[in-house]
Protein backbone atom coordinates (compact mmCIF):
# COMPACT_ATOMS: atom_id res chain seq x y z
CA UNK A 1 -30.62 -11.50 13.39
CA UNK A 2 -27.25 -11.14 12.37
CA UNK A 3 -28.12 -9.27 8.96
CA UNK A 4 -30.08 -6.45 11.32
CA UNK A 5 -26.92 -6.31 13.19
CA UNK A 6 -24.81 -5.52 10.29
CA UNK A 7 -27.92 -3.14 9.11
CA UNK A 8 -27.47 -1.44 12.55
CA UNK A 9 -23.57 -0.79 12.38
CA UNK A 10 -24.39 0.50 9.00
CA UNK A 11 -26.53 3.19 10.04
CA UNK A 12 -24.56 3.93 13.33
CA UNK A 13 -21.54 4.40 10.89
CA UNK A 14 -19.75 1.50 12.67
CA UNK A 15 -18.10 0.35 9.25
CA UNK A 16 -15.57 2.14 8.18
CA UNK A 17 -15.50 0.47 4.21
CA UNK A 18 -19.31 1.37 3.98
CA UNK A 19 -18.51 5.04 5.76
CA UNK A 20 -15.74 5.52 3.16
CA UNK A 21 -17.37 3.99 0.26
CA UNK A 22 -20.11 6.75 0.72
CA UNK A 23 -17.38 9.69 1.38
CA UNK A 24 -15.64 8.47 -1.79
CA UNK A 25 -19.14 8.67 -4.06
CA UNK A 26 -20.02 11.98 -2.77
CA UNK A 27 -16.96 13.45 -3.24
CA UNK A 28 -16.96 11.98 -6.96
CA UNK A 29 -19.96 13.88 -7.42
CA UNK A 30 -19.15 16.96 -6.08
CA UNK A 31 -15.87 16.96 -8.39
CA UNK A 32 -17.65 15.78 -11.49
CA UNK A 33 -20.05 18.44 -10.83
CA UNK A 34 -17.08 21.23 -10.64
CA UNK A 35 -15.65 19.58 -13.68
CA UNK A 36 -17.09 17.72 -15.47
CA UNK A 37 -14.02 16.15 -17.31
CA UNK A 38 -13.85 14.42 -14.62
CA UNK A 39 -16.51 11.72 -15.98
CA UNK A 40 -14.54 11.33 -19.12
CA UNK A 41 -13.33 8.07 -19.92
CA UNK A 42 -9.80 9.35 -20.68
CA UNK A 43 -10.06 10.82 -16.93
CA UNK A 44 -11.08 7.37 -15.75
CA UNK A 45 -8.31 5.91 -17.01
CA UNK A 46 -5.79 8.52 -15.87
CA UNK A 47 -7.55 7.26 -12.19
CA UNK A 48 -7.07 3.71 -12.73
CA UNK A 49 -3.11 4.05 -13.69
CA UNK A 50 -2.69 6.02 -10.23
CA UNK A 51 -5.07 3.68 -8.21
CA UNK A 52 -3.24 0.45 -9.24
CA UNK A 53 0.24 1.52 -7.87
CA UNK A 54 -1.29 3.32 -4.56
CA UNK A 55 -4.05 0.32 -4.22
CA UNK A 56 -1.01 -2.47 -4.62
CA UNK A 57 1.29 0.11 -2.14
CA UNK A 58 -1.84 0.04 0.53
CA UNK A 59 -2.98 -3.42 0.09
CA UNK A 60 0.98 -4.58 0.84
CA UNK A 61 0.93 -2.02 3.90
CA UNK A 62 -2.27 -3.15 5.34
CA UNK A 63 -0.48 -6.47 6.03
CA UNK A 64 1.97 -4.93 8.70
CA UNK A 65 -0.22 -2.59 9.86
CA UNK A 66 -2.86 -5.38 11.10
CA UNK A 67 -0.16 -6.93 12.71
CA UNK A 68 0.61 -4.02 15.12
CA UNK A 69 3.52 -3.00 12.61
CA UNK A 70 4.13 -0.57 10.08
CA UNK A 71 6.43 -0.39 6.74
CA UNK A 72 8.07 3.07 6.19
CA UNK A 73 9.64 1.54 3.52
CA UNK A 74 6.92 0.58 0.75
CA UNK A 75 8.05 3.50 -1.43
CA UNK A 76 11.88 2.87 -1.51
CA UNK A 77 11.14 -0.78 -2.34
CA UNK A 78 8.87 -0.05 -5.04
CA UNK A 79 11.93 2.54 -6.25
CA UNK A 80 14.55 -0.21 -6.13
CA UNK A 81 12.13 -2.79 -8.12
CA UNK A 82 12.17 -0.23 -10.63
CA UNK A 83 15.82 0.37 -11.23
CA UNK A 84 16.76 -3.25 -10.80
CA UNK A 85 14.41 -4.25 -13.24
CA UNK A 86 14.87 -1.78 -15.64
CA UNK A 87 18.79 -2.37 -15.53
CA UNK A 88 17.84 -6.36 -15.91
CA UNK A 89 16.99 -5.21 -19.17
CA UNK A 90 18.65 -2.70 -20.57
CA UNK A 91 22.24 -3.87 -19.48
CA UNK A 92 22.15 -7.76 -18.52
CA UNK A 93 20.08 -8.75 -21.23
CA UNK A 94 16.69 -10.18 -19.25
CA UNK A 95 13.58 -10.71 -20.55
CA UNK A 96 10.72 -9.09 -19.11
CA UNK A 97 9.73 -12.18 -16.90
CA UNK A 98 13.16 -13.09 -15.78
CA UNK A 99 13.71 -9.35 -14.82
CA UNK A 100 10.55 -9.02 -12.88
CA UNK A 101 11.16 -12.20 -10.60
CA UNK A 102 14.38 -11.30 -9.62
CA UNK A 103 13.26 -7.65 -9.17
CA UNK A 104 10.43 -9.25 -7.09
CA UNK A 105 13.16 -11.64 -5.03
CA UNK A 106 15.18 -8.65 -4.17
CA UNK A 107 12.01 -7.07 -2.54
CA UNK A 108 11.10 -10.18 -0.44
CA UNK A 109 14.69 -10.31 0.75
CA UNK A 110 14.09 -6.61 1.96
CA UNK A 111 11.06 -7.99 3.53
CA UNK A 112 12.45 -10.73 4.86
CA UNK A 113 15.73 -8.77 6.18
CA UNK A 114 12.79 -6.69 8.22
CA UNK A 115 10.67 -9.42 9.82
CA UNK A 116 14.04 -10.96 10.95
CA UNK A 117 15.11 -7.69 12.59
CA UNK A 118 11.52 -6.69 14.14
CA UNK A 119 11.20 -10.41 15.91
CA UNK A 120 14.92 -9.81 17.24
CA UNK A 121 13.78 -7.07 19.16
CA UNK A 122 10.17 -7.80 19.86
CA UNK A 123 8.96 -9.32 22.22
CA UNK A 124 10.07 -7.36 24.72
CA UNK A 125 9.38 -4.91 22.64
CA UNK A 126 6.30 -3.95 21.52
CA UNK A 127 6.29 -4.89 17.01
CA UNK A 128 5.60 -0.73 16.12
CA UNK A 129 9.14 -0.09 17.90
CA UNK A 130 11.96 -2.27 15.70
CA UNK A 131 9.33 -1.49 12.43
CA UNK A 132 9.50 1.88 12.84
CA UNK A 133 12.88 1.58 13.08
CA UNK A 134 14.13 -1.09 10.18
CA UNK A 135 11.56 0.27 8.00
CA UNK A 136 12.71 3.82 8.39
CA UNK A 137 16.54 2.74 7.94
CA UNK A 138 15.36 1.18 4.65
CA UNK A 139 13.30 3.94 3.67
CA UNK A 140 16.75 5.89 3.79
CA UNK A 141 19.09 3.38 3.08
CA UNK A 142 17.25 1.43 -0.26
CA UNK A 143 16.45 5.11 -1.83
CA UNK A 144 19.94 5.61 -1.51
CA UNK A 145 21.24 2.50 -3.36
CA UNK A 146 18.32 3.04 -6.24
CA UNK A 147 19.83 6.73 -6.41
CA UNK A 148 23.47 5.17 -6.32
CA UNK A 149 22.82 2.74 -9.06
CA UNK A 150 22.91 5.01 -11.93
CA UNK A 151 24.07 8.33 -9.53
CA UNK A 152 20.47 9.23 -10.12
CA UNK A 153 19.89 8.86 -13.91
CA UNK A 154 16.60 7.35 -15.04
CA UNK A 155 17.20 3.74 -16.99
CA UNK A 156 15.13 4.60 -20.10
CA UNK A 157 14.02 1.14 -21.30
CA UNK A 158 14.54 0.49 -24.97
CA UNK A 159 14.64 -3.60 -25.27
CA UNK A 160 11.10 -5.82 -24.75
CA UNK A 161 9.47 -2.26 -25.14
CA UNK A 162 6.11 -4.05 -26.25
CA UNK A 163 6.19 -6.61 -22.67
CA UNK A 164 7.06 -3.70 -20.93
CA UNK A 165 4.29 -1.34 -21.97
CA UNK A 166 1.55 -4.31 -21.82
CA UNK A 167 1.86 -4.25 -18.16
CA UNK A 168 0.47 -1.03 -17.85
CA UNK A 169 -2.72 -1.19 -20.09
CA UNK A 170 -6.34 -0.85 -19.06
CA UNK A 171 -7.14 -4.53 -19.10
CA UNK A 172 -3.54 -5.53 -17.32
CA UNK A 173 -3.88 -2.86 -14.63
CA UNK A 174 -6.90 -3.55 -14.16
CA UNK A 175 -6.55 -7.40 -13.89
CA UNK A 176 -3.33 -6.44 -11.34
CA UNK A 177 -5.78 -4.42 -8.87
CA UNK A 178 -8.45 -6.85 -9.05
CA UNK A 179 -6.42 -10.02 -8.42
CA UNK A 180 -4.09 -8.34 -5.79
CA UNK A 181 -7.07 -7.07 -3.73
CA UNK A 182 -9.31 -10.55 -3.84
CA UNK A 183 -5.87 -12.42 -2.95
CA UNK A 184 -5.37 -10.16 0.40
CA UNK A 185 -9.14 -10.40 1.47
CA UNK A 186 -8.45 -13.69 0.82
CA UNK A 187 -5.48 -14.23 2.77
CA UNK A 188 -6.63 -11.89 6.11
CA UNK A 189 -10.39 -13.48 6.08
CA UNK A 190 -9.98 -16.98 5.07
CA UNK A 191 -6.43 -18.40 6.51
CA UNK A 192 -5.38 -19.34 9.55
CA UNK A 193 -2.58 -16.71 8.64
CA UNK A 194 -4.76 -14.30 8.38
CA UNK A 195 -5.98 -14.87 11.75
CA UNK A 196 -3.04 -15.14 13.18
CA UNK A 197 -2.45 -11.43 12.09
CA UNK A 198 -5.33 -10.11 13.86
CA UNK A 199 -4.73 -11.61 16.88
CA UNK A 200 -0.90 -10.54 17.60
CA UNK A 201 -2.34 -7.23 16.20
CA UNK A 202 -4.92 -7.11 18.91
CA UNK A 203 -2.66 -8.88 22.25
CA UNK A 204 0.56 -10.20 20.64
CA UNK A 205 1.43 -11.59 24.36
CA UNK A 206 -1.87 -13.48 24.16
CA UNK A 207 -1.52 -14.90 20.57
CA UNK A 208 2.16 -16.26 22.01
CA UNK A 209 0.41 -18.02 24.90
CA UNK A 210 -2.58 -19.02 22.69
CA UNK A 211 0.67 -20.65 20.51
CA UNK A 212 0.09 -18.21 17.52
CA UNK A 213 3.61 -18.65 15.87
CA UNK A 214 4.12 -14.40 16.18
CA UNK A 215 7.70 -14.78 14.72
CA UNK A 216 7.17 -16.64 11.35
CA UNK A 217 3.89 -14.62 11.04
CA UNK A 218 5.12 -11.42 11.59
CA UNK A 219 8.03 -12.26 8.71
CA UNK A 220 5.80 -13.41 6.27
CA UNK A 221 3.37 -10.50 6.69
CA UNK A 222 6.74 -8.18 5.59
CA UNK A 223 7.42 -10.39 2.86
CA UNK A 224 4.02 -9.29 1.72
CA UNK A 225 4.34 -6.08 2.47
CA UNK A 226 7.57 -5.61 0.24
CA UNK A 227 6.36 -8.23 -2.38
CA UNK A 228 3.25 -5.54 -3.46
CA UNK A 229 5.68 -3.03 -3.16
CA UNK A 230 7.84 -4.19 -5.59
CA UNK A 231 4.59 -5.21 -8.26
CA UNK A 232 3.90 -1.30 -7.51
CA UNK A 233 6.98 -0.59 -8.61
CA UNK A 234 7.09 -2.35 -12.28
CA UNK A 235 3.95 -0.85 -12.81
CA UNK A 236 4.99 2.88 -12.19
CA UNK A 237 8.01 1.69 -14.03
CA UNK A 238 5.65 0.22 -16.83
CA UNK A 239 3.52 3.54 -17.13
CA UNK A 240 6.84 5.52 -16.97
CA UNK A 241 8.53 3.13 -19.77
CA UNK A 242 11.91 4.53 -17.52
CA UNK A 243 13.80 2.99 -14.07
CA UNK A 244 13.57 6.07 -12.01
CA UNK A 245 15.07 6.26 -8.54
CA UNK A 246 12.14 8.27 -7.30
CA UNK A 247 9.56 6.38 -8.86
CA UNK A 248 7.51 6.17 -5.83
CA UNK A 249 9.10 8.86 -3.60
CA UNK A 250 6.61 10.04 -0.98
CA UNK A 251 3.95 7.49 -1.56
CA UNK A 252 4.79 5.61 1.91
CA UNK A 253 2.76 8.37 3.58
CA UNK A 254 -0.72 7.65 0.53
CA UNK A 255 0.14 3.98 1.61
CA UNK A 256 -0.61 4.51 5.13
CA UNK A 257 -3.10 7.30 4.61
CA UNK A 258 -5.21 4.94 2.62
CA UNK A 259 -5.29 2.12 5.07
CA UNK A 260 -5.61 5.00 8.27
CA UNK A 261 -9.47 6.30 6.65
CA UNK A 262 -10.47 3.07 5.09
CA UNK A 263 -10.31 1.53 8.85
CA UNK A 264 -7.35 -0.23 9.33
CA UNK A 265 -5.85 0.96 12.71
CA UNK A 266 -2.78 2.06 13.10
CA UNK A 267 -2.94 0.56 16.62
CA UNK A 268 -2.81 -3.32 14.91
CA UNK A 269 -5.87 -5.61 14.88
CA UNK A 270 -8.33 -3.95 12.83
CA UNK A 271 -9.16 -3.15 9.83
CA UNK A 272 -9.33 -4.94 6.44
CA UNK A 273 -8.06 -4.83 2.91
CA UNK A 274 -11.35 -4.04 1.90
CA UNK A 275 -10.57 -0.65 3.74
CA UNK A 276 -7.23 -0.31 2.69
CA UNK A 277 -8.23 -0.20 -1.19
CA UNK A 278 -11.30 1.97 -0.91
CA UNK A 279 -8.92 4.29 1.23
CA UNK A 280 -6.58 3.93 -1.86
CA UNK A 281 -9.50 4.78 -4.29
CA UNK A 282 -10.57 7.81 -2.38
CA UNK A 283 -6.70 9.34 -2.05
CA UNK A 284 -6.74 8.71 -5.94
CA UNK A 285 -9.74 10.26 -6.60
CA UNK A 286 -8.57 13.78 -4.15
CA UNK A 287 -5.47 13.78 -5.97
CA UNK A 288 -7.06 13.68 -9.49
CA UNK A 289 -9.79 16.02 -8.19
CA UNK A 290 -7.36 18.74 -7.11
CA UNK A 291 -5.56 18.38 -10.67
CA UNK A 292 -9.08 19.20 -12.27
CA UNK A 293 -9.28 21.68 -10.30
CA UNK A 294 -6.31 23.40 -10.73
CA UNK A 295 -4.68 23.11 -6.90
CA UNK A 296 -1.23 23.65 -7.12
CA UNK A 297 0.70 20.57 -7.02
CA UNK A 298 2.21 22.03 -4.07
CA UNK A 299 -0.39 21.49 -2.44
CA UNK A 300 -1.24 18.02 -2.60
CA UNK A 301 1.06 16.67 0.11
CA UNK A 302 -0.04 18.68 2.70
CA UNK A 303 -3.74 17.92 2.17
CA UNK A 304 -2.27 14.27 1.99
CA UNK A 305 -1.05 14.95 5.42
CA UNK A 306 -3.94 16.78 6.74
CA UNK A 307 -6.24 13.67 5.56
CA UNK A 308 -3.78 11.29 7.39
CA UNK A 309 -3.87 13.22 10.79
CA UNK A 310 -7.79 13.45 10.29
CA UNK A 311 -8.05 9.37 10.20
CA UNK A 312 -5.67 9.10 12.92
CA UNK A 313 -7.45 10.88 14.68
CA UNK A 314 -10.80 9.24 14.18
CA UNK A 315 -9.23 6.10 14.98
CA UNK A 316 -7.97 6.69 18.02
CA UNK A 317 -11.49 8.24 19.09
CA UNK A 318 -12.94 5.44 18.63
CA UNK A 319 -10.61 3.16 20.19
CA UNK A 320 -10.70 5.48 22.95
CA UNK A 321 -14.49 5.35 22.98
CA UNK A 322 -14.84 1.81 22.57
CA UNK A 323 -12.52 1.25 25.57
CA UNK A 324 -15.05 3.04 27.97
């Protein structure tokens, strides 16, 4: 019974994974058969470096999005991870792992400093008001002090060159994406935190009443947020071999376009990080396709933004549908 239920959503196009799983294949095909570079290994890689930093980006986003949140600020962190850590090296005298956790640290403070403002506020306020708000200041304020660091010169890392370099390799990148994405499934299907995120996404005044602890779970889904954020931002800073103050700049608005058409509302509640890294995939796999064919980088954010209004959209149809 419950398997020709899920066969039914399928074919109604009630799951948004499976309904962006197939978008994503047919628009691999249609690119590979424009190019066909695009089926070369080398081109495969080339997907996988920009997938892992979007997909860890989306996967840390989905987190306060299901909540009935939303991080402005995933870029900015990641940008800030990158200069710390590259300084770590280059001027304190870190290794690679000792530079990394306290890179890492500094982004769960951020995190932390978030959640802490957003339950101040909220309730009465609904969570989407103070996150807008902190998350926006941070956007601003954190791309200033990775900018301010070095008045805007790029760290170029010469020390633990090898380490470095390692974390952005097939195998390691590929390990990164992989382990990331099974620990958030893991984390929003199988604990009671997870649960608890669904539920103050769907009626955060009845998870308070049900005696969901919405403060402490709403903190520790920005801690995640920023915490991905910051393992995006040693791997651009990996690929890059350089601590660049706009490391990431702009990729807040792929973040949130990923989760918005893999199914993860923007509302709070639904969605999964199943959706959020397919949406990731399929961003990735635009982006490379409008390289191949020779779109004017120009052009790519406002297709991004296009795509994002699209899903929006979409969502809030079928919200609006459902609630009939």
């Amino acid at each position: 019974m419950a398997a020709s239920q899920r066969l039914t959503k399928l074919l109604k196009g009630s799951v948004p994974e499976f309904n962006i799983t197939i978008a994503t294949i047919i628009l691999a095909l249609i690119i590979g058969f424009v190019n066909p570079k695009f089926w070369t290994m080398s081109n495969w890689f080339t997907i996988l470096r920009w997938f892992t930093g979007l997909g860890l980006l989306a996967l840390g986003e989905s987190m306060a999005l299901i909540c009935g949140g939303i991080d402005l600020s995933v870029s900015a962190i990641a940008s800030i991870v990158s200069m710390v850590f590259a300084y770590l090296l280059e001027f304190m005298g870190f290794n690679v792992i000792a530079a990394a956790i306290l890179a890492l640290l500094i982004a769960a403070a951020i995190g932390l400093y978030h959640g802490l403002f957003i339950i101040a506020f909220s309730p009465p306020l609904p969570t989407i008001v103070p996150a807008f708000i902190v998350t926006l200041g941070s956007l601003i304020l954190v791309s200033g002090l990775a900018v301010v660091m070095t008045h805007g010169w790029p760290i170029v890392i010469s020390k633990e060159t090898a380490a470095v370099a390692s974390l952005s390799s097939t195998p390691v990148l590929f390990t990164i994406i992989l382990v990331g994405t099974i620990f958030i499934i893991f984390v929003q299907r199988y604990t009671v935190f997870g649960r608890f995120l669904y539920s103050i996404g769907g009626n955060m005044e009845a998870a308070r009443v049900s005696g969901v602890p919405i403060h402490k779970t709403r903190v520790l889904a920005y801690v995640f947020s920023s915490v991905f954020s910051g393992l995006a931002g040693l791997v651009f800073t990996s690929m890059l071999m350089t601590g660049y103050p706009g490391v990431a700049a702009g990729q807040e608005l792929y973040a949130i376009a990923s989760n918005a058409i893999g199914g993860v509302s923007l509302a709070g509640g639904e969605g999964s990080a199943i959706g959020a890294i397919i949406g990731a995939l399929l961003m990735t796999v635009i982006r490379n396709g409008l390289v191949l064919m020779g779109v004017s980088p120009y052009w790519h954010d406002p297709i991004a933004g296009i795509i994002l209004v699209v899903a929006v959209g979409i969502d809030l149809f079928r919200r609006t549908r459902g609630a009939r």
